[in-house]
Protein backbone atom coordinates (compact mmCIF):
# COMPACT_ATOMS: atom_id res chain seq x y z
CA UNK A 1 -0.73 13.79 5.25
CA UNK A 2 -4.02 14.87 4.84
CA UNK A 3 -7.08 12.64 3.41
CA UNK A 4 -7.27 13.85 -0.07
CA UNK A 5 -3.29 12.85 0.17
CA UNK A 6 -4.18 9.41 1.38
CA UNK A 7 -7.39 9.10 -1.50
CA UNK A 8 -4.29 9.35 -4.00
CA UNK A 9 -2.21 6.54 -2.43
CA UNK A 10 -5.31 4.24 -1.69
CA UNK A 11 -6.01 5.26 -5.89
CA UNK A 12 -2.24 4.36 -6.67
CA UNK A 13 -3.09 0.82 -4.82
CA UNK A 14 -6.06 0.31 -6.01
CA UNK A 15 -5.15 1.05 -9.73
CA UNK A 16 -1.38 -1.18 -9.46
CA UNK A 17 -3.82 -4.23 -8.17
CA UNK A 18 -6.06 -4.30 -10.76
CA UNK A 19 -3.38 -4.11 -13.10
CA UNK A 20 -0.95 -6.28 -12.04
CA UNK A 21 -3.66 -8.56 -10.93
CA UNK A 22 -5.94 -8.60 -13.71
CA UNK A 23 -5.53 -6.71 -16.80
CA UNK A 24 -1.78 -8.01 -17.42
CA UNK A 25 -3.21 -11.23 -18.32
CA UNK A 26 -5.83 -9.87 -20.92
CA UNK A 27 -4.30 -9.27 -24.51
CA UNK A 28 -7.33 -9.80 -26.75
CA UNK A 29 -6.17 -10.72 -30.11
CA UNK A 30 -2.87 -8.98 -30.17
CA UNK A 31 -4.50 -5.56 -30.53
CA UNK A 32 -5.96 -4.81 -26.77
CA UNK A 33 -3.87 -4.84 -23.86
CA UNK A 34 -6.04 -2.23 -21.18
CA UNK A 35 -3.68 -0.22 -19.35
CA UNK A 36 -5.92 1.23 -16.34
CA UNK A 37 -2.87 2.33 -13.90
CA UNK A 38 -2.30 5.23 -16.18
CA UNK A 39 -5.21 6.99 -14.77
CA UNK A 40 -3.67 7.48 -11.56
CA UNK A 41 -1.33 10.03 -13.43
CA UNK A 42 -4.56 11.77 -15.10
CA UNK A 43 -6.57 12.00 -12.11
CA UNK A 44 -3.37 13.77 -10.06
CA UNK A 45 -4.75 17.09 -9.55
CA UNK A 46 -4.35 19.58 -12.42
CA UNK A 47 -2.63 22.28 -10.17
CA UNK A 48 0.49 19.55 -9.21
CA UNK A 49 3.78 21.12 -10.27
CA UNK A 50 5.56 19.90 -13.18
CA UNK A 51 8.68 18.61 -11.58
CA UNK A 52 6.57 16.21 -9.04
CA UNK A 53 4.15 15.60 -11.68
CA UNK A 54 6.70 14.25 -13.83
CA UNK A 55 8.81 12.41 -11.00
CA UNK A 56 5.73 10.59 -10.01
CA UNK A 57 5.27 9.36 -13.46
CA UNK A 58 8.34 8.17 -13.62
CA UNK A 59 8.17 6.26 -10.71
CA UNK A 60 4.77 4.71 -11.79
CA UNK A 61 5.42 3.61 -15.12
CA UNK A 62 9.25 2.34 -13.26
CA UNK A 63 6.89 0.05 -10.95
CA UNK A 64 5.20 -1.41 -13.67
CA UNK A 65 8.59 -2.38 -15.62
CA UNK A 66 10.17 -3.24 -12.78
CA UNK A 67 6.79 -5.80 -11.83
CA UNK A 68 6.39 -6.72 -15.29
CA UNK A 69 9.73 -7.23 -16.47
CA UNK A 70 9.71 -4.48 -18.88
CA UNK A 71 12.54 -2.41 -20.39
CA UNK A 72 11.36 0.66 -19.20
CA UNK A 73 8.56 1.16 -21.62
CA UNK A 74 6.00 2.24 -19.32
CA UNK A 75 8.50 4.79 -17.63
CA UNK A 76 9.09 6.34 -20.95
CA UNK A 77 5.33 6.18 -21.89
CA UNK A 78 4.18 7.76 -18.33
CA UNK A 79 6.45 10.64 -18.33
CA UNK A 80 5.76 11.19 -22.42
CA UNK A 81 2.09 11.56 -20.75
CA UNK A 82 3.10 13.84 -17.98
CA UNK A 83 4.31 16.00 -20.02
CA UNK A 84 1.40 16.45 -22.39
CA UNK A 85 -1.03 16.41 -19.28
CA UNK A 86 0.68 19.40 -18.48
CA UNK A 87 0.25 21.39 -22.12
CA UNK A 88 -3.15 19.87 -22.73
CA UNK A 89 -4.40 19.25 -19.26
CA UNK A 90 -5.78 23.01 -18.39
CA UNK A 91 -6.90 23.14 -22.49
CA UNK A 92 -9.01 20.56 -22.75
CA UNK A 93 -10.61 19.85 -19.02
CA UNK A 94 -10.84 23.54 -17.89
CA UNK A 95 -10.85 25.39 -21.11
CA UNK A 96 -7.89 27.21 -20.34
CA UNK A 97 -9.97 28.99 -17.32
CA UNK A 98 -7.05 29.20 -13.73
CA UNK A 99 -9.27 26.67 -12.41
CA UNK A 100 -7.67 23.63 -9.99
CA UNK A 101 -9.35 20.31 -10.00
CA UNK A 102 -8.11 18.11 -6.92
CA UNK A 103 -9.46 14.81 -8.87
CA UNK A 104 -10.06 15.45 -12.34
CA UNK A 105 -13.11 12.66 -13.31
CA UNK A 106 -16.47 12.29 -14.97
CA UNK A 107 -18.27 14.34 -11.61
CA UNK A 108 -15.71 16.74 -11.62
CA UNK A 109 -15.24 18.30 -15.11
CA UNK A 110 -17.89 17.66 -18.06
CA UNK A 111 -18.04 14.35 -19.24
CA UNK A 112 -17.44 14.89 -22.41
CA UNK A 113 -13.95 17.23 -22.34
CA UNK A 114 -13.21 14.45 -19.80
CA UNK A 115 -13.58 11.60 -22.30
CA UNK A 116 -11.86 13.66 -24.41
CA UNK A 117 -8.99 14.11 -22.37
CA UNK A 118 -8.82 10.07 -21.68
CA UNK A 119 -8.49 9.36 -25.36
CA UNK A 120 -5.88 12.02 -26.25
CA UNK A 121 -3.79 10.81 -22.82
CA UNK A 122 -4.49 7.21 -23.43
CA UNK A 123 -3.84 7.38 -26.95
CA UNK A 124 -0.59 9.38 -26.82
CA UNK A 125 0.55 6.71 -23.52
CA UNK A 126 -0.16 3.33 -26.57
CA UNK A 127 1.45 4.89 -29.23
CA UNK A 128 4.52 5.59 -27.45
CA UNK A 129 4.16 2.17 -25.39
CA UNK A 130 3.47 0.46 -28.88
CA UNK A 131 5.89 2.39 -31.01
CA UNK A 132 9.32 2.07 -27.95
CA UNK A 133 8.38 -1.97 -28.13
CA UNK A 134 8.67 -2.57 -31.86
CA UNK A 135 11.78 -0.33 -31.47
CA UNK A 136 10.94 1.64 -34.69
CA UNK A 137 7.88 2.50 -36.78
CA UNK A 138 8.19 -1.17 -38.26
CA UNK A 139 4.47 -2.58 -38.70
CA UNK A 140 2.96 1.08 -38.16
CA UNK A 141 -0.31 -0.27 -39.14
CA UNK A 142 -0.27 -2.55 -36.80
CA UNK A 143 1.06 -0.32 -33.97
CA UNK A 144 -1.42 1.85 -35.01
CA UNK A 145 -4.67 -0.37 -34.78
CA UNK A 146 -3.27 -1.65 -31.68
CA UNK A 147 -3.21 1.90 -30.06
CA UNK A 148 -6.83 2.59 -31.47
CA UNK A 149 -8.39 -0.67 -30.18
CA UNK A 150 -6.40 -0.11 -26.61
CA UNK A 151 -7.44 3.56 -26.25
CA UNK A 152 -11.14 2.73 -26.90
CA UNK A 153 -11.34 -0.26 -24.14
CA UNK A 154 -8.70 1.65 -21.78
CA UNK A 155 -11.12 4.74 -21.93
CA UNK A 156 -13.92 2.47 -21.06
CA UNK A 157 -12.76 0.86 -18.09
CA UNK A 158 -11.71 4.62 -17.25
CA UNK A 159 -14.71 5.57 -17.08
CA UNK A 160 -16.53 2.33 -15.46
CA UNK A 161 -13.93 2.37 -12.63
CA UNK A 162 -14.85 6.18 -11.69
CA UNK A 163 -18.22 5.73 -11.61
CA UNK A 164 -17.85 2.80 -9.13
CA UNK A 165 -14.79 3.64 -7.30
CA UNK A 166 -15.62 7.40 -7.20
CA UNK A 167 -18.22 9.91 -5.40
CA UNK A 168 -20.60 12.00 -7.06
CA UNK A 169 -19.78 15.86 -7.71
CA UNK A 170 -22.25 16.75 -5.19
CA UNK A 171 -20.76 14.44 -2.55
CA UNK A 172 -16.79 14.97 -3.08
């Protein structure tokens, strides 16, 4: 394996920690519950095939039922997000320009489309999460806020843990 191979499994270790470590116990209200290990998926490069891409989702949001005692609701929310990274992935971070990032972040793509691209992800990952846990569009206003408020404080410790955890454009 070469490094930038090893830079994704140090990521994948790095990201499971915090979560399972830290951000499992915070649930602010009923409404926030961050979800930070989902970046790992949207900072795979954009150039991964879809088959891997997808299998690797599975298998991340499968650790996190499996460690959290889940029903498989993060499985079925990671590959749901897969699967849009792959339509809206080159559309939103490359403007549809044959362009591969290796580690698609706030140095490596403007930070706006990349903010951008958090929310839609993030968003799309809660309200599936939110939506597969009521079992039903029961309470939609409620799965609704709760998807808004997550996505807003998900995106922002996004965006805090790249700019400590990550290199500058210039350096990478």
């Amino acid at each position: 394996m070469n490094s930038h191979n090893w830079r994704i499994v140090g990521r994948f270790a790095l990201l499971m920690a915090i979560q399972l470590l830290v951000l499992n116990y915070v649930y602010l209200g009923g409404y926030v519950m961050p979800m930070l290990y989902v970046l790992f998926i949207l900072m795979l490069p954009t150039g991964m095939k879809r088959i891997p891409l997808l299998l690797i989702a599975f298998g991340t949001g499968l650790v996190m039922d499996v460690m959290c005692n889940a029903l498989g609701f993060h499985a079925l929310a990671c590959t749901v997000v897969a699967m849009l990274r792959i339509w809206f992935a080159d559309r939103i971070l490359t403007r549809g320009e044959p362009v591969t990032i290796t580690t698609p972040s706030v140095y490596s793509v403007t930070p706006q489309y990349f903010i951008s691209y958090l929310m839609l992800m993030l968003g799309a990952y809660y309200l599936v999460f939110f939506t597969a846990e009521l079992f039903g569009f029961r309470g939609f206003g409620g799965v609704l806020l709760a998807t808004i408020c997550s996505t807003l404080v998900t995106t922002i410790l996004a965006v805090l843990y790249q700019l400590v955890f990550l290199k500058r454009k210039e350096e990478q």
